[in-house]
PDB file of N, CA and C in Angstrom:
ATOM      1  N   UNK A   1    -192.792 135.362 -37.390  1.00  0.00           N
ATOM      2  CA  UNK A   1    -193.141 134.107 -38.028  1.00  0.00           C
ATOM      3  C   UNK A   1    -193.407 134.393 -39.498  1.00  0.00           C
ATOM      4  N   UNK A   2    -192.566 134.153 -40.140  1.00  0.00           N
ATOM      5  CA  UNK A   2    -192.651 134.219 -42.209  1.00  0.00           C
ATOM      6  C   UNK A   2    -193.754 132.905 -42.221  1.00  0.00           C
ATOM      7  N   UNK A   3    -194.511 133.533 -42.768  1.00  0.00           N
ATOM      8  CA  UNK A   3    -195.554 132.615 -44.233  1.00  0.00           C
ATOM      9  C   UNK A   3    -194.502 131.573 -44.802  1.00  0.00           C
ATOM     10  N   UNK A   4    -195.632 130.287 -44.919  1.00  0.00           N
ATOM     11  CA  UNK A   4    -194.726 129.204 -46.044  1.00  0.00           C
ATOM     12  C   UNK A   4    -194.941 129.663 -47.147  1.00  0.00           C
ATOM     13  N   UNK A   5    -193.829 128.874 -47.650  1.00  0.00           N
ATOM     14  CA  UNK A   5    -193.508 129.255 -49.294  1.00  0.00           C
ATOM     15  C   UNK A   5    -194.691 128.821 -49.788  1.00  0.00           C
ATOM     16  N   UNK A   6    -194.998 127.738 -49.372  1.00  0.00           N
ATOM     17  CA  UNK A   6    -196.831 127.397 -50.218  1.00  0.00           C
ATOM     18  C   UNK A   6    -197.579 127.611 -49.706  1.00  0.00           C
ATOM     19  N   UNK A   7    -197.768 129.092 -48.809  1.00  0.00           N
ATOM     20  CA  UNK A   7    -199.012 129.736 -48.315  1.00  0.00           C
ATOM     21  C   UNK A   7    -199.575 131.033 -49.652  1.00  0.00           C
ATOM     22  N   UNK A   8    -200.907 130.681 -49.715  1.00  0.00           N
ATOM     23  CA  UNK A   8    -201.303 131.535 -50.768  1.00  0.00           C
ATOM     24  C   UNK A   8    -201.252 133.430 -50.185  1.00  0.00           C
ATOM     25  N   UNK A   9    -200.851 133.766 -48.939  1.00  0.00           N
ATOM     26  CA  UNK A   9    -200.838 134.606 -48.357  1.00  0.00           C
ATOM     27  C   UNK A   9    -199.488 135.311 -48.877  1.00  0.00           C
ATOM     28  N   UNK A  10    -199.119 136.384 -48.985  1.00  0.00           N
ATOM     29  CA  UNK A  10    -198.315 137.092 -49.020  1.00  0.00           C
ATOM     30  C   UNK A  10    -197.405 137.922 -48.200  1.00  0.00           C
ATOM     31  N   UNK A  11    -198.134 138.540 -47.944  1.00  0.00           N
ATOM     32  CA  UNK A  11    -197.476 139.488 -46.443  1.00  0.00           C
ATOM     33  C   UNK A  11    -198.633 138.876 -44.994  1.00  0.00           C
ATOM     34  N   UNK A  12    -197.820 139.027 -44.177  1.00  0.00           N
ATOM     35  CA  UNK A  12    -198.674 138.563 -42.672  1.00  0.00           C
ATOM     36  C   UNK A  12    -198.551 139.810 -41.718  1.00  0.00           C
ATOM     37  N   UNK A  13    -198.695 140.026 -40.475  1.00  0.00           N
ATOM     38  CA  UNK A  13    -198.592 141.356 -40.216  1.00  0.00           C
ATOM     39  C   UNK A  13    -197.059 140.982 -39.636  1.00  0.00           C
ATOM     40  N   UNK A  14    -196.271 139.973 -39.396  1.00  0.00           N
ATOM     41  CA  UNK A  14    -195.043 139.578 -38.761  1.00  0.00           C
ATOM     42  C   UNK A  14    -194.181 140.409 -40.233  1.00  0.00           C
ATOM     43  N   UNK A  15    -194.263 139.470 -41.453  1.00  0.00           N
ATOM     44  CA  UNK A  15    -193.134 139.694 -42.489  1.00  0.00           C
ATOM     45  C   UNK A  15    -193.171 141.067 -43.467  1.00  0.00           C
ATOM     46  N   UNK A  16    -194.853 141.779 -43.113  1.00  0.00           N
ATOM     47  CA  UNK A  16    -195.068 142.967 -43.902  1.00  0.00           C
ATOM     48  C   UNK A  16    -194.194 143.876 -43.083  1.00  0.00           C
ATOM     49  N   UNK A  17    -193.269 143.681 -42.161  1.00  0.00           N
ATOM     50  CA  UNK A  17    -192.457 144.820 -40.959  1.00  0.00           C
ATOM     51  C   UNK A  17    -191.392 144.392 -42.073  1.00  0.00           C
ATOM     52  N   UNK A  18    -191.222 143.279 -42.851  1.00  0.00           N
ATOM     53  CA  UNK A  18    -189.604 143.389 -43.421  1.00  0.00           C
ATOM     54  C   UNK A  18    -189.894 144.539 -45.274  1.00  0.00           C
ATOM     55  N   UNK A  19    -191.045 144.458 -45.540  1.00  0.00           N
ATOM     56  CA  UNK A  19    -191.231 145.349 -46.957  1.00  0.00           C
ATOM     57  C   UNK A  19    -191.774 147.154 -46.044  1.00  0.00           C
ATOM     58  N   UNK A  20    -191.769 146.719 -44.854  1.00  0.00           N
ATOM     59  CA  UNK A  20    -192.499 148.522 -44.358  1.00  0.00           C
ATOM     60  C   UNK A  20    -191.404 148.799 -42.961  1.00  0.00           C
ATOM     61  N   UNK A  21    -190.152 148.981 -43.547  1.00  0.00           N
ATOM     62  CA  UNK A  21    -189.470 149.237 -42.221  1.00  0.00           C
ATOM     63  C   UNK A  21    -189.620 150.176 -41.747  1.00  0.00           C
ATOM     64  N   UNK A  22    -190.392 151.364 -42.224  1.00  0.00           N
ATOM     65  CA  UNK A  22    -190.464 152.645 -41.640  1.00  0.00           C
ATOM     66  C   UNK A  22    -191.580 152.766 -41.002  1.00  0.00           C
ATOM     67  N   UNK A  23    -192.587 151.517 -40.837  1.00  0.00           N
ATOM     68  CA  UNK A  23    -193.586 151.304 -40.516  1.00  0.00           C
ATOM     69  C   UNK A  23    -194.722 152.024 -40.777  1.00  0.00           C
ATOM     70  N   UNK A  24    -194.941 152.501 -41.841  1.00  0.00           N
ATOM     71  CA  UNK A  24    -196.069 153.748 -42.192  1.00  0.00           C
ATOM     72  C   UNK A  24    -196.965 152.751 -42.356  1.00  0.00           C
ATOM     73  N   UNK A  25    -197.636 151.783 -42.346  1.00  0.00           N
ATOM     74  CA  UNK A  25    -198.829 151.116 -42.827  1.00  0.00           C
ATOM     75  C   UNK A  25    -199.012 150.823 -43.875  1.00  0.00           C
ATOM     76  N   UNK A  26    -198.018 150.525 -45.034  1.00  0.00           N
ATOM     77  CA  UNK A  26    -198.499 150.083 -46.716  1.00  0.00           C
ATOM     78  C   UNK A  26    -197.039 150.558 -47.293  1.00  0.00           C
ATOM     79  N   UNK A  27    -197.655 149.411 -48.299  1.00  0.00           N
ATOM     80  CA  UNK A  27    -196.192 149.403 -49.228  1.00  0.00           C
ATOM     81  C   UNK A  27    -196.559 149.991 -50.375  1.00  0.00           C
ATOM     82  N   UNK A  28    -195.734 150.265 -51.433  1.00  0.00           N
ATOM     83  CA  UNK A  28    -195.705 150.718 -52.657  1.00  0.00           C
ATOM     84  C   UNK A  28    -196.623 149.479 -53.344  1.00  0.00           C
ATOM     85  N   UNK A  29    -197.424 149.641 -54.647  1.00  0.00           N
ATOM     86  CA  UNK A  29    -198.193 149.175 -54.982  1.00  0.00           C
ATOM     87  C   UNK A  29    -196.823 148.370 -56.193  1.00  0.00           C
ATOM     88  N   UNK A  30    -196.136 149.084 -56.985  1.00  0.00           N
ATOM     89  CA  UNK A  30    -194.835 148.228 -57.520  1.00  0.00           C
ATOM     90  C   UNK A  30    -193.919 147.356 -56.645  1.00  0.00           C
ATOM     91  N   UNK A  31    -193.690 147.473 -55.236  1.00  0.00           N
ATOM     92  CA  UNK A  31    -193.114 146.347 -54.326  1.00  0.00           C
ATOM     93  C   UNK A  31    -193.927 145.063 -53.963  1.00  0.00           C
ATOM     94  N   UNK A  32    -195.311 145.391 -54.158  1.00  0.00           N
ATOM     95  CA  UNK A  32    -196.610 144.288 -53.834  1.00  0.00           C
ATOM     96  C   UNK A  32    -195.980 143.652 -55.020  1.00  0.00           C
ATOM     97  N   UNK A  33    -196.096 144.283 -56.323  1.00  0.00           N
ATOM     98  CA  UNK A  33    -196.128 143.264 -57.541  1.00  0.00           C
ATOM     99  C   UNK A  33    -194.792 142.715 -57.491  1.00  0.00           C
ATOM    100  N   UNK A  34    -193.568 143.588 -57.235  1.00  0.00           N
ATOM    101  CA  UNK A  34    -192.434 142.465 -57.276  1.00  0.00           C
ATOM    102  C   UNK A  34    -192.108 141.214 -56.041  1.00  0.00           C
ATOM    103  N   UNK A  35    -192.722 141.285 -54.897  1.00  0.00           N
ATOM    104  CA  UNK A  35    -192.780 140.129 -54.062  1.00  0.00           C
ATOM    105  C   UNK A  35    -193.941 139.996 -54.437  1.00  0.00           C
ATOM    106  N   UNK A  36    -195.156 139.808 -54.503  1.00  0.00           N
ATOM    107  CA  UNK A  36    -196.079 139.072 -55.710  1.00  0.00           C
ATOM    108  C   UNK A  36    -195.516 137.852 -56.407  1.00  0.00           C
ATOM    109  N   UNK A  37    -194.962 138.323 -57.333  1.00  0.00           N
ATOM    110  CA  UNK A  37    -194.115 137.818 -58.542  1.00  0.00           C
ATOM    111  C   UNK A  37    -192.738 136.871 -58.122  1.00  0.00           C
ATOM    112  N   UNK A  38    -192.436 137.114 -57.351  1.00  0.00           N
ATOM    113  CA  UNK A  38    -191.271 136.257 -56.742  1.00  0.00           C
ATOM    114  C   UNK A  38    -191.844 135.244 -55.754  1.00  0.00           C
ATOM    115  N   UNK A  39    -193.232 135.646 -55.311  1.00  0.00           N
ATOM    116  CA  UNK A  39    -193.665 134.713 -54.583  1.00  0.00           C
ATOM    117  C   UNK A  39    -194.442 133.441 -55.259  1.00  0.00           C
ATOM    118  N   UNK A  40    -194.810 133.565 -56.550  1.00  0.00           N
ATOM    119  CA  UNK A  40    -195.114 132.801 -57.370  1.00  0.00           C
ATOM    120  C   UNK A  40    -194.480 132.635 -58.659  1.00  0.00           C
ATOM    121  N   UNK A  41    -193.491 132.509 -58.775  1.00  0.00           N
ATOM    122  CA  UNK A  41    -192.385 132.411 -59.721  1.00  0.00           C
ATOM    123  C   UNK A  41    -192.611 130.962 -59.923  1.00  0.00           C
ATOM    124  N   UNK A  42    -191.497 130.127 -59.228  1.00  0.00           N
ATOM    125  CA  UNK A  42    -191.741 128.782 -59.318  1.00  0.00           C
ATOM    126  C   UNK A  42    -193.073 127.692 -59.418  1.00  0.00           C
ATOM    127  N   UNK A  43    -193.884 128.319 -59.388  1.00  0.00           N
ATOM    128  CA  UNK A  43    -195.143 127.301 -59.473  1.00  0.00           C
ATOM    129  C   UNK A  43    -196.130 127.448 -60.537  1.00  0.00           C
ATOM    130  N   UNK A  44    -196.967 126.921 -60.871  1.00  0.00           N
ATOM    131  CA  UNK A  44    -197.910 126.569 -62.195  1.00  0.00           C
ATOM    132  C   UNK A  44    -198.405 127.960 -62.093  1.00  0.00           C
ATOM    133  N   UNK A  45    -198.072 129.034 -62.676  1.00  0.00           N
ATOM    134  CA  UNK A  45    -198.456 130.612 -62.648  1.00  0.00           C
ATOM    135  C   UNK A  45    -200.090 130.538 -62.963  1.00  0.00           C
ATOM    136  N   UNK A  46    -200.610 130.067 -64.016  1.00  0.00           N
ATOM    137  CA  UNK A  46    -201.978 130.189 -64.414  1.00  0.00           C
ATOM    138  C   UNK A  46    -202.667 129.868 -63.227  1.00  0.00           C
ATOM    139  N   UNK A  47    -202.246 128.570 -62.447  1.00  0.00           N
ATOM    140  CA  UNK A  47    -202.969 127.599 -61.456  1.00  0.00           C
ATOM    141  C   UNK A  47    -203.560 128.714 -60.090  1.00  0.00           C
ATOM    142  N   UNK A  48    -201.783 129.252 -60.284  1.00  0.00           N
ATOM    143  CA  UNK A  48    -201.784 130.446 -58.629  1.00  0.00           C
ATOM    144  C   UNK A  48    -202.682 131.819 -59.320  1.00  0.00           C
ATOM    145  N   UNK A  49    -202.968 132.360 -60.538  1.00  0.00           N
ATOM    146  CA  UNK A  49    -203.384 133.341 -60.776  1.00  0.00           C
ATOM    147  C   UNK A  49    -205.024 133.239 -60.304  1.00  0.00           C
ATOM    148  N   UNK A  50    -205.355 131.846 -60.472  1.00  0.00           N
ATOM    149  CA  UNK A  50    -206.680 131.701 -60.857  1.00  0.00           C
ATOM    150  C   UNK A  50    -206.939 131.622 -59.326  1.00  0.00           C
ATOM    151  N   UNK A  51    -206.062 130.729 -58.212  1.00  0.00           N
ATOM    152  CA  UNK A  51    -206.154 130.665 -56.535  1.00  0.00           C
ATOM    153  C   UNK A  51    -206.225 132.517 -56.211  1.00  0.00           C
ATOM    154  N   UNK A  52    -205.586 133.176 -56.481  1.00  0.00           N
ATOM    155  CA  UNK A  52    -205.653 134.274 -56.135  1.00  0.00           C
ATOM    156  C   UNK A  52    -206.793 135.341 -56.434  1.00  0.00           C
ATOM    157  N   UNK A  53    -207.635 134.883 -57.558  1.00  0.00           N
ATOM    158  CA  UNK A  53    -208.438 135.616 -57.898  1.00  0.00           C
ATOM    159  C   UNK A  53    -209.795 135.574 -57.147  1.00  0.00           C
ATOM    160  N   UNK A  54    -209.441 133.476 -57.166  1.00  0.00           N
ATOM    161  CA  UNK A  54    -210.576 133.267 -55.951  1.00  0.00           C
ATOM    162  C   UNK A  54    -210.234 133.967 -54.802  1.00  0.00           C
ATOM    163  N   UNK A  55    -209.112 133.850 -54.144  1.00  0.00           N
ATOM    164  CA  UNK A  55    -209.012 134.764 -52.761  1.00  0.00           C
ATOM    165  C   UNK A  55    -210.083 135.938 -52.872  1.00  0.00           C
ATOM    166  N   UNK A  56    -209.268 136.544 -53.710  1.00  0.00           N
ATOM    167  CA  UNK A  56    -210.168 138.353 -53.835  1.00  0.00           C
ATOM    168  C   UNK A  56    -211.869 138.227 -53.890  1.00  0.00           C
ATOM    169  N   UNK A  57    -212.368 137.291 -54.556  1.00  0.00           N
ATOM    170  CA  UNK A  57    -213.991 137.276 -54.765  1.00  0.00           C
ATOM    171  C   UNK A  57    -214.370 136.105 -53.948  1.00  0.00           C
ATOM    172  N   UNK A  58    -213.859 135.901 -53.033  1.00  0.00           N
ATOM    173  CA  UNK A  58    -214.374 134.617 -52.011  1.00  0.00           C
ATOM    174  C   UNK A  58    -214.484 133.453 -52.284  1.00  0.00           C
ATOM    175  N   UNK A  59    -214.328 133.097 -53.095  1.00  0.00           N
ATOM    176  CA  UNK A  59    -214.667 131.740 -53.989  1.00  0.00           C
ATOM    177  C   UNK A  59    -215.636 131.238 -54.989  1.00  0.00           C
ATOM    178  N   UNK A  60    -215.948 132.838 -55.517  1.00  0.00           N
ATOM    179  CA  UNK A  60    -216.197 132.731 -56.818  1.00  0.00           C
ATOM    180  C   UNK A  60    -215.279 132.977 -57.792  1.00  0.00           C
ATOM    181  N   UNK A  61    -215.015 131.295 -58.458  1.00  0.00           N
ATOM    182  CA  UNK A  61    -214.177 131.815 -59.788  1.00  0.00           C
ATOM    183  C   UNK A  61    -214.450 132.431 -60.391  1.00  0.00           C
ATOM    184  N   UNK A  62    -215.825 132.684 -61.255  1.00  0.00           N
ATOM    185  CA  UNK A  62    -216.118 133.690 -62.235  1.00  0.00           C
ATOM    186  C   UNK A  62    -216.080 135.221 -62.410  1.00  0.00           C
ATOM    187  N   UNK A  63    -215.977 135.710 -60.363  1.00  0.00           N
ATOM    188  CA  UNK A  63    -216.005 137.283 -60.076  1.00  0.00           C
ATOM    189  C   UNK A  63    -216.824 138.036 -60.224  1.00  0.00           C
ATOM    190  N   UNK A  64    -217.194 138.849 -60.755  1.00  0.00           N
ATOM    191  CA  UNK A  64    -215.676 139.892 -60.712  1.00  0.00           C
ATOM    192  C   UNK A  64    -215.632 140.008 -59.114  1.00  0.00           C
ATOM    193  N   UNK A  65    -213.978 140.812 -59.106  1.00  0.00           N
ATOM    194  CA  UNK A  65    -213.702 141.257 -58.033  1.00  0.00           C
ATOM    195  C   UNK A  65    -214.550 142.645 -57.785  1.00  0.00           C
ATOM    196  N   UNK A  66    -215.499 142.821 -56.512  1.00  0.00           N
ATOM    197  CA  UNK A  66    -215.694 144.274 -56.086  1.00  0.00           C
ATOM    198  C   UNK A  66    -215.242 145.065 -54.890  1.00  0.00           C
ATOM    199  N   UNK A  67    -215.745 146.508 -55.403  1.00  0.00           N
ATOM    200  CA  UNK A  67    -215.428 147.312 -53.844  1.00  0.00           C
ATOM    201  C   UNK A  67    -215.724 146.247 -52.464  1.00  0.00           C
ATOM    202  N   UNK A  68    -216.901 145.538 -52.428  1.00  0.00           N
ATOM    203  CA  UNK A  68    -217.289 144.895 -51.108  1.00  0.00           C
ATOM    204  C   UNK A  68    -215.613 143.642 -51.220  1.00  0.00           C
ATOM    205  N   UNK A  69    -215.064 143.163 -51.929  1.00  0.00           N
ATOM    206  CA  UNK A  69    -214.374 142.099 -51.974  1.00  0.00           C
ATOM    207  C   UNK A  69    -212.781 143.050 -51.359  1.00  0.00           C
ATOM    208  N   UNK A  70    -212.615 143.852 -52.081  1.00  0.00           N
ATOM    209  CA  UNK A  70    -211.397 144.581 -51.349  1.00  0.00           C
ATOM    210  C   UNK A  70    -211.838 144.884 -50.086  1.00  0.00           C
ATOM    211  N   UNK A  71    -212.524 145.184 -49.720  1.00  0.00           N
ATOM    212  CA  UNK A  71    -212.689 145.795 -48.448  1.00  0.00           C
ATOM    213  C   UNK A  71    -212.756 144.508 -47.363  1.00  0.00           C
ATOM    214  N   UNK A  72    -213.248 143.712 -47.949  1.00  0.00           N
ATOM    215  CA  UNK A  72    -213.067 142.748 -47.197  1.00  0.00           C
ATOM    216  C   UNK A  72    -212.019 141.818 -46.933  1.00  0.00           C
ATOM    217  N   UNK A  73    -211.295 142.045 -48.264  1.00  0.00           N
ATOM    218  CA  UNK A  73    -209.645 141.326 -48.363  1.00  0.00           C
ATOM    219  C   UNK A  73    -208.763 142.386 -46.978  1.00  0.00           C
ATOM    220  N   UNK A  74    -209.357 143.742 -46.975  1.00  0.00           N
ATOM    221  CA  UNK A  74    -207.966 144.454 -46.284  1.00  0.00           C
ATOM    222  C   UNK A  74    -208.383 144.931 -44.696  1.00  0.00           C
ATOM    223  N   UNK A  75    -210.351 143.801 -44.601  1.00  0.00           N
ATOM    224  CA  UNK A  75    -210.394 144.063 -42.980  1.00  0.00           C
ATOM    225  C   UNK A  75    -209.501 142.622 -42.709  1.00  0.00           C
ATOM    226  N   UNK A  76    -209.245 141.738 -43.491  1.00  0.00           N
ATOM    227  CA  UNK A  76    -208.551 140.227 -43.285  1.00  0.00           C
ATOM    228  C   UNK A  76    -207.539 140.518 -43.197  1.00  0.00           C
ATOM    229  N   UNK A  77    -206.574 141.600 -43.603  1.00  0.00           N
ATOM    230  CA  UNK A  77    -205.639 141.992 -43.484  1.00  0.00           C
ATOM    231  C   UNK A  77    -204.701 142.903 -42.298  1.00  0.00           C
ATOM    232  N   UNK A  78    -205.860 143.336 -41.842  1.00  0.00           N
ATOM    233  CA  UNK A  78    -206.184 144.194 -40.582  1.00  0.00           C
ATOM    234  C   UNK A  78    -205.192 146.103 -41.576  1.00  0.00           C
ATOM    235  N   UNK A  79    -206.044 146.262 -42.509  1.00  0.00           N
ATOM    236  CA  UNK A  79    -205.287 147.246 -43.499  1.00  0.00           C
ATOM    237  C   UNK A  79    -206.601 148.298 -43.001  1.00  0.00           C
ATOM    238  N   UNK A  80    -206.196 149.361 -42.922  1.00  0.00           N
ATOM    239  CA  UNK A  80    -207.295 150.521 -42.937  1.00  0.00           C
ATOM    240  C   UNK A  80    -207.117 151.154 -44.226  1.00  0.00           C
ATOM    241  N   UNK A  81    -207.781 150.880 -45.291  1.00  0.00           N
ATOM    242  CA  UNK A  81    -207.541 151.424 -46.221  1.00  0.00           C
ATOM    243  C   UNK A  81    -209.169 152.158 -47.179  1.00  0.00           C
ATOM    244  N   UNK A  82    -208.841 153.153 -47.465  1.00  0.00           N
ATOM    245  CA  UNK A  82    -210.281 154.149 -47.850  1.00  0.00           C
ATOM    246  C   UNK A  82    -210.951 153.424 -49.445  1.00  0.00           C
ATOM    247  N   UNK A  83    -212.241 153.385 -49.102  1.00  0.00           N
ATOM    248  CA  UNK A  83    -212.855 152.948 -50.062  1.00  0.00           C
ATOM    249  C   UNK A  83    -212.415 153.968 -51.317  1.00  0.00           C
ATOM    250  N   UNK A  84    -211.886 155.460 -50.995  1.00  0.00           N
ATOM    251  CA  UNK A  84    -211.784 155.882 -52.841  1.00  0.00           C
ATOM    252  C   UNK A  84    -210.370 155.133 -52.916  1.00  0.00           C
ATOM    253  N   UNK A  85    -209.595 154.782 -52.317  1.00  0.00           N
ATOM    254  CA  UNK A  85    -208.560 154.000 -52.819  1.00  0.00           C
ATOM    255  C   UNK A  85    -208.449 152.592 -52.902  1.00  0.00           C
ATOM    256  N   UNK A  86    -209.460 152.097 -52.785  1.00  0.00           N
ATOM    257  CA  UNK A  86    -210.072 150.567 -53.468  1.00  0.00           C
ATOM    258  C   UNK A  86    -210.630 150.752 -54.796  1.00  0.00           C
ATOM    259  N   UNK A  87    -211.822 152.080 -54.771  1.00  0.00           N
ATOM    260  CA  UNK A  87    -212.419 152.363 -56.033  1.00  0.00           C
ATOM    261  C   UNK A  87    -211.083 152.260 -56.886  1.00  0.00           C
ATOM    262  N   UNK A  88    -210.075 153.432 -56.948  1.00  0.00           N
ATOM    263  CA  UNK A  88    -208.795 153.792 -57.457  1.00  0.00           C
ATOM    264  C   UNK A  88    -208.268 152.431 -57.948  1.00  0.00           C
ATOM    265  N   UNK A  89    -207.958 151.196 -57.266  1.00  0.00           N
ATOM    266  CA  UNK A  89    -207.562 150.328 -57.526  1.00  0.00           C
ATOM    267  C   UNK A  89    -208.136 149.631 -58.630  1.00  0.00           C
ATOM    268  N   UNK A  90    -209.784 149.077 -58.387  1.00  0.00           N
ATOM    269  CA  UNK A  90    -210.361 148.811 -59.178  1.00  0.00           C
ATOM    270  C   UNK A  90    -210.493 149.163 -60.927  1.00  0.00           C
ATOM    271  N   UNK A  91    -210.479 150.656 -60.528  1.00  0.00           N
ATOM    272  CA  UNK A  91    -210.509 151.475 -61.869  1.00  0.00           C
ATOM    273  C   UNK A  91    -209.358 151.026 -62.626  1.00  0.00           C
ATOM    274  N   UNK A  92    -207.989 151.373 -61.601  1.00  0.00           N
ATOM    275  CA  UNK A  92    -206.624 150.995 -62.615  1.00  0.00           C
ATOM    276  C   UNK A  92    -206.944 149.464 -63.105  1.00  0.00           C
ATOM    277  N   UNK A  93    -207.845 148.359 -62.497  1.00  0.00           N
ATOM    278  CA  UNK A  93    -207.282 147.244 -62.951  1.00  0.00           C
ATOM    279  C   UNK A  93    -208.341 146.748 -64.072  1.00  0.00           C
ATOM    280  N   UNK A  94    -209.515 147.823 -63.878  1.00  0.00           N
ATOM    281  CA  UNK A  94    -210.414 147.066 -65.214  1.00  0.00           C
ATOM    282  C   UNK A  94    -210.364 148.048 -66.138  1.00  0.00           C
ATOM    283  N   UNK A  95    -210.553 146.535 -67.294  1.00  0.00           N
ATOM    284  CA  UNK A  95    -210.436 147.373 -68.933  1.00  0.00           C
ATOM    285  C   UNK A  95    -211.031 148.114 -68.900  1.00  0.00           C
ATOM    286  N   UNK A  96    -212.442 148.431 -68.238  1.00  0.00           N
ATOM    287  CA  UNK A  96    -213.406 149.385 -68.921  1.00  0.00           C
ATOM    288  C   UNK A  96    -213.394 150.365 -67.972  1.00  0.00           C
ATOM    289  N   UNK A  97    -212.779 150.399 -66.761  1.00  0.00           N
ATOM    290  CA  UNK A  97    -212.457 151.591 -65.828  1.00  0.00           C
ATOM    291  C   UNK A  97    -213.340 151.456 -64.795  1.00  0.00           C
ATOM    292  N   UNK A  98    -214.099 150.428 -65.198  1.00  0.00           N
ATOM    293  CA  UNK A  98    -215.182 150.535 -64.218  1.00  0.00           C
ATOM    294  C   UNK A  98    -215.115 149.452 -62.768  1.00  0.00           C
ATOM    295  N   UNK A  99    -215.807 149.356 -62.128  1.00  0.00           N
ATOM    296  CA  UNK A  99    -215.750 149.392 -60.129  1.00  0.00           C
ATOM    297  C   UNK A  99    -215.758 147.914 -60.033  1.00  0.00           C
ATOM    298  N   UNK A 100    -215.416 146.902 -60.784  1.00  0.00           N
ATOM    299  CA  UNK A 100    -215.171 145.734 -60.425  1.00  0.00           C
ATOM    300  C   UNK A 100    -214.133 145.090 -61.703  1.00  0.00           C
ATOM    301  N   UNK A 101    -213.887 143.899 -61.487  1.00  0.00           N
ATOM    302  CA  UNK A 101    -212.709 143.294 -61.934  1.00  0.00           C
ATOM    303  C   UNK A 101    -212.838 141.691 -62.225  1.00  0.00           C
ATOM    304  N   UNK A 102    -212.972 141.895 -63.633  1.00  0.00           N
ATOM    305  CA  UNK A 102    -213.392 140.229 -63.917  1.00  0.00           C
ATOM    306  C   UNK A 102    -212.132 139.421 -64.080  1.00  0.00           C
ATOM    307  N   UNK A 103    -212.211 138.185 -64.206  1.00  0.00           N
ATOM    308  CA  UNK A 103    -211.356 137.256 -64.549  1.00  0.00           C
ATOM    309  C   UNK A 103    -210.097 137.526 -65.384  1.00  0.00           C
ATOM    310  N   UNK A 104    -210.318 138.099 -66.263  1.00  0.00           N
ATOM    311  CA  UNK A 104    -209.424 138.490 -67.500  1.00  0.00           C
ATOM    312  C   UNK A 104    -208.807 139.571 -67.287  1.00  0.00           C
ATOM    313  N   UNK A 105    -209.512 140.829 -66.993  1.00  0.00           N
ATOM    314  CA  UNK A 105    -208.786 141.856 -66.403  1.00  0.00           C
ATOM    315  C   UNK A 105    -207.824 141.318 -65.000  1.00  0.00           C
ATOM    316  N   UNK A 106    -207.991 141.211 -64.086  1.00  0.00           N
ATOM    317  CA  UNK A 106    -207.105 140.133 -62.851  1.00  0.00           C
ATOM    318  C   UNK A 106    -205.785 139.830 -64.038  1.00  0.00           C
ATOM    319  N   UNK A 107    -206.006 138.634 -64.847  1.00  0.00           N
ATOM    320  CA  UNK A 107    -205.036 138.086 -65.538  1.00  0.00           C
ATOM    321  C   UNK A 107    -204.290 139.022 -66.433  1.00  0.00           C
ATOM    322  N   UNK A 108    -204.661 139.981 -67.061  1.00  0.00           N
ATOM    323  CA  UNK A 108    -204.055 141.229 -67.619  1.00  0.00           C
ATOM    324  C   UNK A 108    -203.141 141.903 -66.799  1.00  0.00           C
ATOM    325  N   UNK A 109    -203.949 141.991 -65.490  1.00  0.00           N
ATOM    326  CA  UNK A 109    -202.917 142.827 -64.482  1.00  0.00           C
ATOM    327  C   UNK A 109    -201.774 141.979 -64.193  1.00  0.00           C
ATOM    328  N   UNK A 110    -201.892 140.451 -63.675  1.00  0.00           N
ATOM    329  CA  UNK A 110    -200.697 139.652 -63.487  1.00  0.00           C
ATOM    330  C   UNK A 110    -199.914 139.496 -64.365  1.00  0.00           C
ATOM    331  N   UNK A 111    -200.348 139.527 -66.012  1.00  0.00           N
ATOM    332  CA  UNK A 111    -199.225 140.036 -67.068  1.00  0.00           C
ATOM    333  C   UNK A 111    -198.355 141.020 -67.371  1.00  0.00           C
ATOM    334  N   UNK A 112    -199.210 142.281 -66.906  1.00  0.00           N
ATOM    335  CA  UNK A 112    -198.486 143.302 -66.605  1.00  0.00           C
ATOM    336  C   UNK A 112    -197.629 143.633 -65.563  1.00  0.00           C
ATOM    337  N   UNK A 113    -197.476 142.824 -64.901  1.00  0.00           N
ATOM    338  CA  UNK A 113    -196.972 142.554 -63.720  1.00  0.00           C
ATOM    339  C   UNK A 113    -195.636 141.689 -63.888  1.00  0.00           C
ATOM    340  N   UNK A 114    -195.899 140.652 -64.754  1.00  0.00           N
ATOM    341  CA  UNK A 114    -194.893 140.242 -65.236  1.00  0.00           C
ATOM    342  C   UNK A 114    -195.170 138.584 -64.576  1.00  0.00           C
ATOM    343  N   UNK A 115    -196.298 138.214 -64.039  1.00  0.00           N
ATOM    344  CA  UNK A 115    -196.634 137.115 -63.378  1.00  0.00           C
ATOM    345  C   UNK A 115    -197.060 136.196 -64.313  1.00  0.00           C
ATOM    346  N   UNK A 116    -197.575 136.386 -65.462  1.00  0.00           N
ATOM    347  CA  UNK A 116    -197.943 135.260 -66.071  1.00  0.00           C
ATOM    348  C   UNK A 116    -197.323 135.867 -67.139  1.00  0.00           C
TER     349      UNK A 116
END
């Protein structure tokens, strides 16, 4: 069963078997961003950046995103994934390197990404 096109969800555990055919448990962190990016192509990019950010911090717009917010995005995910590689994540995505992820940094990364 594929996700709708206007589901804010990305991969499900049905359509993540078509980006992980070898089935190892996780995709490349550059394949996230290019179906990412194709998955929000057509629509008000700022609108979906800002829906997505809420995803990550629960429904706080203001954020930041933290370690407790990934971890909780990837038990929703049913992802076993190690807190130093959430830290890791975090680090790459904030300006200041440090363990959470505000608004702007988020939007930096979706630029770099090529999303907004």
């Amino acid at each position: 069963m594929d996700t709708p096109s206007n589901s804010p969800l990305i991969f499900t555990q049905d359509n993540l078997r078509n980006y992980d055919p070898d089935d190892e448990g996780f995709i490349t962190y550059e394949l996230f961003l290019e179906v990412a990016a194709m998955k929000i192509k057509d629509r008000d990019k700022k609108e979906e950046v800002e829906k997505a950010f809420s995803l990550f911090t629960g429904g706080d717009d203001e954020g930041p995103i933290t370690l407790q917010h990934l971890r909780k995005v990837a038990k929703v995910l049913n992802e076993n994934v190690s807190d130093d590689t959430l830290r890791e994540m975090l680090r790459e995505a904030s300006a200041s390197g440090g363990m959470d992820v505000n608004k702007r940094d988020f939007e930096d990364v979706m630029r770099r990404a090529g999303i907004l």
